[in-house]
N, C-alpha and C. Protein backbone atom coordinates (compact mmCIF):
# COMPACT_ATOMS: atom_id res chain seq x y z
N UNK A 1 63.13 13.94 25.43
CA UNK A 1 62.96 15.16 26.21
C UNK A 1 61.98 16.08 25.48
N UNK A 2 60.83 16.81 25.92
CA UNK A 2 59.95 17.65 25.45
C UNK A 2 61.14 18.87 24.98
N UNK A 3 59.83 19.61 24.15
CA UNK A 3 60.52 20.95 24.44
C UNK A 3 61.21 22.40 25.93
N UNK A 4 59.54 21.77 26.79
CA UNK A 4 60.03 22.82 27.47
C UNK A 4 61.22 22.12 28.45
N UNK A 5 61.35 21.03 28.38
CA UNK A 5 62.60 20.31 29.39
C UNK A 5 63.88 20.58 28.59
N UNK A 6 63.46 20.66 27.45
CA UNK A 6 64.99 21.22 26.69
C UNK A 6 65.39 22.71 27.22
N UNK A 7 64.01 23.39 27.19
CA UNK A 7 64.62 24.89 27.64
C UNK A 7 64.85 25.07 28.91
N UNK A 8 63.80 24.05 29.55
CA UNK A 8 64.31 24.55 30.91
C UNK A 8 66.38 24.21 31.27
N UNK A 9 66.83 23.67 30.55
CA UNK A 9 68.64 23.93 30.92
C UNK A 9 68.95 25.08 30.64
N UNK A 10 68.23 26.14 29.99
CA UNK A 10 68.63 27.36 29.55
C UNK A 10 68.56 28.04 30.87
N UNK A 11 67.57 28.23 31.44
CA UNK A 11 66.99 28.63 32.88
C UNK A 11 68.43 29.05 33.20
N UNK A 12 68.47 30.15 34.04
CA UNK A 12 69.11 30.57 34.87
C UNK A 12 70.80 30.94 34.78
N UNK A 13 70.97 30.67 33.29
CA UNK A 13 72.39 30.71 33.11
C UNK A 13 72.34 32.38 32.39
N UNK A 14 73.87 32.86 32.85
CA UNK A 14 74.13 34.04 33.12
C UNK A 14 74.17 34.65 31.00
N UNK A 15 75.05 33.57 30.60
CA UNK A 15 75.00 33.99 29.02
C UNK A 15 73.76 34.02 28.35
N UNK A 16 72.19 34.25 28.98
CA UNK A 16 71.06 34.49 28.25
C UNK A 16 70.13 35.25 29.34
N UNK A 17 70.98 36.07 29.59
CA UNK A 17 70.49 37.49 30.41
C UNK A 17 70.11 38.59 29.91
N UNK A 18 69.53 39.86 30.80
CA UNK A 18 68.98 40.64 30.38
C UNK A 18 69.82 41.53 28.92
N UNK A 19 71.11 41.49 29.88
CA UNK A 19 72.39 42.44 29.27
C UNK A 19 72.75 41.70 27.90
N UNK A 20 72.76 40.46 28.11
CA UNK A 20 73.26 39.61 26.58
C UNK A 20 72.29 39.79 25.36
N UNK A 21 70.69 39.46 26.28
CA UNK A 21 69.60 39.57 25.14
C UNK A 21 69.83 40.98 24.75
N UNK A 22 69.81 41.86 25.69
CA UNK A 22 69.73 43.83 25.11
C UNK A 22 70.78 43.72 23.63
N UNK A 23 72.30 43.31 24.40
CA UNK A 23 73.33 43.68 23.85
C UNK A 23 73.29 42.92 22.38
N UNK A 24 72.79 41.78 21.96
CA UNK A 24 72.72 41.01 20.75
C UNK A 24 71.62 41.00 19.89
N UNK A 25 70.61 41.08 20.52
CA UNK A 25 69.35 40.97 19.80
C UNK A 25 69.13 41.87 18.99
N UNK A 26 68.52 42.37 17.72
CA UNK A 26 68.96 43.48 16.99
C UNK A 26 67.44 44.10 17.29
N UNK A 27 67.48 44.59 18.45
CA UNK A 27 66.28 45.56 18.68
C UNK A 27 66.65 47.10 19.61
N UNK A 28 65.81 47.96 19.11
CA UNK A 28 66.13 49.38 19.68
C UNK A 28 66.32 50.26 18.70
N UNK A 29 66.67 51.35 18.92
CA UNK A 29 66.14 52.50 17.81
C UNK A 29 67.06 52.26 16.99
N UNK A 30 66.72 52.63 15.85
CA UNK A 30 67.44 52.47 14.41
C UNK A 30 69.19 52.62 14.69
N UNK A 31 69.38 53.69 15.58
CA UNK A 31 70.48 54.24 15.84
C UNK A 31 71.09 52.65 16.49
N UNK A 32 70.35 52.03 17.36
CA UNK A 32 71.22 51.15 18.23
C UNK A 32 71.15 49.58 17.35
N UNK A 33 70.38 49.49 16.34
CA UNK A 33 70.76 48.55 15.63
C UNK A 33 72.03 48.84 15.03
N UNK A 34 72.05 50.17 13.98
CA UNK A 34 72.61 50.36 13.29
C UNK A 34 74.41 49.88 13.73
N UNK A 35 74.27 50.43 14.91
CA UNK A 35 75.57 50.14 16.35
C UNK A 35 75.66 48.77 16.03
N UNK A 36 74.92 47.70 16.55
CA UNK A 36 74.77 46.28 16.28
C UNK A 36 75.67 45.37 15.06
N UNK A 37 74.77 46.32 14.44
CA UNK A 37 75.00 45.09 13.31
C UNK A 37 76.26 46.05 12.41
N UNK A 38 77.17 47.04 12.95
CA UNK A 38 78.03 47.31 12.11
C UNK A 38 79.37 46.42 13.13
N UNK A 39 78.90 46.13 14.14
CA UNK A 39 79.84 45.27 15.19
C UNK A 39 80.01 43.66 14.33
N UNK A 40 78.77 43.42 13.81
CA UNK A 40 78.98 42.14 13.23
C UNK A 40 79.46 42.19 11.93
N UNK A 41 79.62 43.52 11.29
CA UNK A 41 79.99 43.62 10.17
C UNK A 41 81.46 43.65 10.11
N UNK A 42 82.00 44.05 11.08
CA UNK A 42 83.23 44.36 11.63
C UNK A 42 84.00 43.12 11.47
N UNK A 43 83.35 41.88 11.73
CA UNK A 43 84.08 40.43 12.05
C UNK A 43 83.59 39.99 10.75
N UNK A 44 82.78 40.64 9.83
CA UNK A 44 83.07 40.03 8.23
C UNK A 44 81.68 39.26 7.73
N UNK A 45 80.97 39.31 9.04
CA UNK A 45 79.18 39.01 8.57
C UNK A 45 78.62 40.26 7.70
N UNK A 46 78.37 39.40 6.46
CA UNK A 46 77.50 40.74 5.64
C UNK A 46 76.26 40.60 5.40
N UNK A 47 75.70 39.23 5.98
CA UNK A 47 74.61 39.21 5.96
C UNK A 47 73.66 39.43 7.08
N UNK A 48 72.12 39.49 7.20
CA UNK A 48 71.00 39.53 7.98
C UNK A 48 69.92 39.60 7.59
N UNK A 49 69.34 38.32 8.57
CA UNK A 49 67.89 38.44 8.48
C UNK A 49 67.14 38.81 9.33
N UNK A 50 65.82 39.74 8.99
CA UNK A 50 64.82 40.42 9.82
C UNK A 50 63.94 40.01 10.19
N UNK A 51 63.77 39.53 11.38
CA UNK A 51 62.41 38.67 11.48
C UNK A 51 62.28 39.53 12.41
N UNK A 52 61.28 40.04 11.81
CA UNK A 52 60.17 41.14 13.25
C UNK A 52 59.00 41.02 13.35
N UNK A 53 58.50 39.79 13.23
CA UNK A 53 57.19 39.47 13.90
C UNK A 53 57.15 38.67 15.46
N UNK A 54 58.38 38.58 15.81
CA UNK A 54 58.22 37.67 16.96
C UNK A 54 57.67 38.28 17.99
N UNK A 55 56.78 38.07 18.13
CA UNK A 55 55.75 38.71 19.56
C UNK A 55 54.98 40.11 19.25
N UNK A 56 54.79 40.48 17.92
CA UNK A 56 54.44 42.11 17.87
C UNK A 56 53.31 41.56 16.85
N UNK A 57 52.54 42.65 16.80
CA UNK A 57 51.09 42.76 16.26
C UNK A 57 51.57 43.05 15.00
N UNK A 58 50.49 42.95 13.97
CA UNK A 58 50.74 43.41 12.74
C UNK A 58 50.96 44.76 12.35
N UNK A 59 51.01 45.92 13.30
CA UNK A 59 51.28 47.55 13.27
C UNK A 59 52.37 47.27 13.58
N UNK A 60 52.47 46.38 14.63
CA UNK A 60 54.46 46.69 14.88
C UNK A 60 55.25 46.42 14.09
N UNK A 61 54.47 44.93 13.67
CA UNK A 61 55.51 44.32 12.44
C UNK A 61 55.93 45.47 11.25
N UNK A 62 55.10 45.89 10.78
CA UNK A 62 55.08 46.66 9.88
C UNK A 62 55.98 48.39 10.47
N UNK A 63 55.75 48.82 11.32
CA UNK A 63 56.50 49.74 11.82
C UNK A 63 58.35 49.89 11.82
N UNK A 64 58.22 48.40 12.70
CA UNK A 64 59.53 47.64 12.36
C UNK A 64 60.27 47.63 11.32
N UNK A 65 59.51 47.07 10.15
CA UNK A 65 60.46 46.94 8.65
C UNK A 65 60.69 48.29 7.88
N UNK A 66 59.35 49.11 8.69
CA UNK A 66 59.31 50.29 7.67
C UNK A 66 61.02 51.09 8.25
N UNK A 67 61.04 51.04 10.03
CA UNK A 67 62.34 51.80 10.19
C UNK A 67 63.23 51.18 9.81
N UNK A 68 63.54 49.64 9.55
CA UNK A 68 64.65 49.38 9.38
C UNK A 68 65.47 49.88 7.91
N UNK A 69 64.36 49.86 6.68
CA UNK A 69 64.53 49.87 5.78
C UNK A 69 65.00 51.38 5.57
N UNK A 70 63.97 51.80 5.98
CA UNK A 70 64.25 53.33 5.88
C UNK A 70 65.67 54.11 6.60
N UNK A 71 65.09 53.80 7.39
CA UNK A 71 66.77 54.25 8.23
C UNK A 71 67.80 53.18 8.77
N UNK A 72 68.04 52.14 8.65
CA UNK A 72 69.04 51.55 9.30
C UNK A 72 70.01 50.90 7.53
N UNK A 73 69.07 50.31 6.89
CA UNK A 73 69.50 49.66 5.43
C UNK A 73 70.42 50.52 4.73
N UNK A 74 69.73 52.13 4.66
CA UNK A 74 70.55 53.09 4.04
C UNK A 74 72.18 53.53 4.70
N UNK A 75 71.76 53.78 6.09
CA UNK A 75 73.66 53.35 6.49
C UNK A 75 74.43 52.26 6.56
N UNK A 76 73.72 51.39 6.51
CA UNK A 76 74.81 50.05 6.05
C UNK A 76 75.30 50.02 4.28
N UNK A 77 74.40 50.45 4.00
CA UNK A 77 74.72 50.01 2.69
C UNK A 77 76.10 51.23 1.91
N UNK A 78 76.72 52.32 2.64
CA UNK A 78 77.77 52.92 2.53
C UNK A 78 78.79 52.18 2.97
N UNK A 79 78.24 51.17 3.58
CA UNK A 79 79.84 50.50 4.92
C UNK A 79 80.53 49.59 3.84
């Protein structure tokens, strides 16, 4: 099976929707990560990785790490 015949079974199923991608994906203002990933911290994940180049230019990328670090790293790291 290719790749895109693998994804196409993904197609159309309700658990990789708008609301699931919003609600999981760790994107949105510092504030709504921060929300995120203290939910996963909650169930005892202490780890994460940042991959913020997927689909963004090299200003975003960089925009990206600069807020996370700056503002999202510093309130986790009290929890």
């Amino acid at each position: 099976m290719t790749v895109s015949g693998e994804l196409s079974t993904l197609e159309n199923r309700g658990e990789y929707g708008p609301s699931m991608l919003h609600d999981n994906l760790m994107s949105g203002t510092p504030e709504e990560v921060i929300s995120k990933l203290r939910l996963y911290g909650n169930l005892g994940v202490d780890r994460f990785t940042c991959y913020a180049s997927l689909g963004l230019g090299m200003k975003e990328q960089k925009r990206s790490l600069e807020l996370f670090i700056n503002e999202v790293m510093p309130e986790l790291a009290e929890d």
